[in-house]
Protein backbone atom coordinates (compact mmCIF):
# COMPACT_ATOMS: atom_id res chain seq x y z
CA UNK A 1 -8.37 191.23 138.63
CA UNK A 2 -6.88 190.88 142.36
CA UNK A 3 -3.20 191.52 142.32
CA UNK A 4 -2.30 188.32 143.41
CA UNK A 5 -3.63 186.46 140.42
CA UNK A 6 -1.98 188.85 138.25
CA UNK A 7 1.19 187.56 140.36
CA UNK A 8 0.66 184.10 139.92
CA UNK A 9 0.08 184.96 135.90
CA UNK A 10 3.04 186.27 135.56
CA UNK A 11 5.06 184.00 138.03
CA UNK A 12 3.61 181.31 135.60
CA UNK A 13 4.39 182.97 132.31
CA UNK A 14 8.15 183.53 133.83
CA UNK A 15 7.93 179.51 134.72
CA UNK A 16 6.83 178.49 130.96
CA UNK A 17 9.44 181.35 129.38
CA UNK A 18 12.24 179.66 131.75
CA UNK A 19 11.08 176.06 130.65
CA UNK A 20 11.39 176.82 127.32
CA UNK A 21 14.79 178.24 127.65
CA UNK A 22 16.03 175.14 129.52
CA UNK A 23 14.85 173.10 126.40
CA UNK A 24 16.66 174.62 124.34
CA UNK A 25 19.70 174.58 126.23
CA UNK A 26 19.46 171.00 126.54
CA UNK A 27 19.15 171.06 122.77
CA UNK A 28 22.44 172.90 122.32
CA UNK A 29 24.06 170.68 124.80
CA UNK A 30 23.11 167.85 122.82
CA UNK A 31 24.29 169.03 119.23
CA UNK A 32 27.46 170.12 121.44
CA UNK A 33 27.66 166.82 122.76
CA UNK A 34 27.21 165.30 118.83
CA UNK A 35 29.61 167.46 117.27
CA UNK A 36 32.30 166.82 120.25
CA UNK A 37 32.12 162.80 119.55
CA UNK A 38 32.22 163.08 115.82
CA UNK A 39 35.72 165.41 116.08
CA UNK A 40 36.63 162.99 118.64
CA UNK A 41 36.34 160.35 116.15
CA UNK A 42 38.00 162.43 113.48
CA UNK A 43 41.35 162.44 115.98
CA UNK A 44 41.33 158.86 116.32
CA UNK A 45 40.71 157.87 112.37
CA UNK A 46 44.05 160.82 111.90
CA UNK A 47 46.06 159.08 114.33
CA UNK A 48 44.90 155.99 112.81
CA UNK A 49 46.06 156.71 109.55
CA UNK A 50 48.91 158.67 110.53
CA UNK A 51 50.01 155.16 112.53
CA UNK A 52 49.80 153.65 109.21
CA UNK A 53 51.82 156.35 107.44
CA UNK A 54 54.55 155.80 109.83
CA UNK A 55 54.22 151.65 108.99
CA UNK A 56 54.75 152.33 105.52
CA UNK A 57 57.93 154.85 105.78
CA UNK A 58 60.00 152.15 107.83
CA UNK A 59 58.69 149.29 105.05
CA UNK A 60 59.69 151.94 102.19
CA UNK A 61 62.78 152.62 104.27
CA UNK A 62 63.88 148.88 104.59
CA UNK A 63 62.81 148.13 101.32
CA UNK A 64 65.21 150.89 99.83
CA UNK A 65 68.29 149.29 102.30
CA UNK A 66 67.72 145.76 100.57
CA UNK A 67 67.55 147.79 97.40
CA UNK A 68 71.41 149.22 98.25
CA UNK A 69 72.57 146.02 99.17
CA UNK A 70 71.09 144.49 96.53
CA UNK A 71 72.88 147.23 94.16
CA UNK A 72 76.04 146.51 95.49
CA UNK A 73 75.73 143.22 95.25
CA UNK A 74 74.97 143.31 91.86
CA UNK A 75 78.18 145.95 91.95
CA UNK A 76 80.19 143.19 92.98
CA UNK A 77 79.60 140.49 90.68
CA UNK A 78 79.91 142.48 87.73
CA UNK A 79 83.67 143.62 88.62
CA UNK A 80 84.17 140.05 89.37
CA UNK A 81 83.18 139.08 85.90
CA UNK A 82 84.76 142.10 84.32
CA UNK A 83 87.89 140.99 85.50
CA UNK A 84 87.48 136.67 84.51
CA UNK A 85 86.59 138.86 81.04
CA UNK A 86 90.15 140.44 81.18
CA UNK A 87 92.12 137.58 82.63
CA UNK A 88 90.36 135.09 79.78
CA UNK A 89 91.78 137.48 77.19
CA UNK A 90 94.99 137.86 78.46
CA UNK A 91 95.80 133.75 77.91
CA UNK A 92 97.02 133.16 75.14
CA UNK A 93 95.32 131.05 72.13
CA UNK A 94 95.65 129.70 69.20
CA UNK A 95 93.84 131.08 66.25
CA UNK A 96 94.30 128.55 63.69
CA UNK A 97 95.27 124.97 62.45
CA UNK A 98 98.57 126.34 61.17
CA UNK A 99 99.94 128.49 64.24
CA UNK A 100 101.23 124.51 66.04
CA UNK A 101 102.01 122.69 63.32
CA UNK A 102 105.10 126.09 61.85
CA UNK A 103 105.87 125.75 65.55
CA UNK A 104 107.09 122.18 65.06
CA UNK A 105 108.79 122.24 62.13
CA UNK A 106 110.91 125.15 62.90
C-alpha cells in the first residue's frame, strides 16, 4: 500500500473517531440541557409553594388577631354581666307574703 492511502485511512478513521465523539457530546449536552430545565422547574414549583406558605402565615396570623379581639370581647361582656349579677343581688327583695304585710301593722 502507497503511503498516501495509508494517510488518507487513517485521516478517515481519525474523521469517523472525531464524529463519533461529537455525537456523543451532543448527547451529553442534551441530557445536560434536560436535567437543567427540570431543576429549573423544581425552583419555580418551591417558590411557588413557598409563595403560598407565606399566604397562609399572614391568614393564620390575622385569623389569630380576630381570635384576641374576639377573646376580649368575650372578656368584656362577661365582667359586664358579672357585675348586673352583683348589683341584682345587692337590691333588696322580698322573700315572702308575710315580710309587707308585719311591716304595716307595726
Amino acid at each position: 500500500m502507497p503511503k498516501s492511502q495509508v494517510r488518507v485511512e487513517v485521516a478517515s478513521k481519525s474523521a469517523k473517531a472525531a464524529s463519533k465523539r461529537v455525537k456523543v457530546a451532543s448527547k451529553r449536552v442534551k441530557a445536560a440541557s434536560k436535567s437543567a430545565k427540570a431543576a429549573s422547574k423544581r425552583v419555580e414549583i418551591a417558590s411557588k409553594s413557598a409563595e403560598v406558605a407565606s399566604k397562609s402565615a399572614k391568614v393564620a396570623s390575622k385569623s389569630m388577631k380576630v381570635a384576641s379581639k374576639s377573646a376580649k370581647v368575650a372578656s368584656k361582656s362577661a365582667k359586664v354581666a358579672s357585675k348586673s349579677t352583683k348589683s341584682t343581688k345587692k337590691s333588696p327583695k322580698f322573700k315572702g307574703k308575710d315580710t309587707p304585710l308585719i311591716t304595716i301593722i307595726l
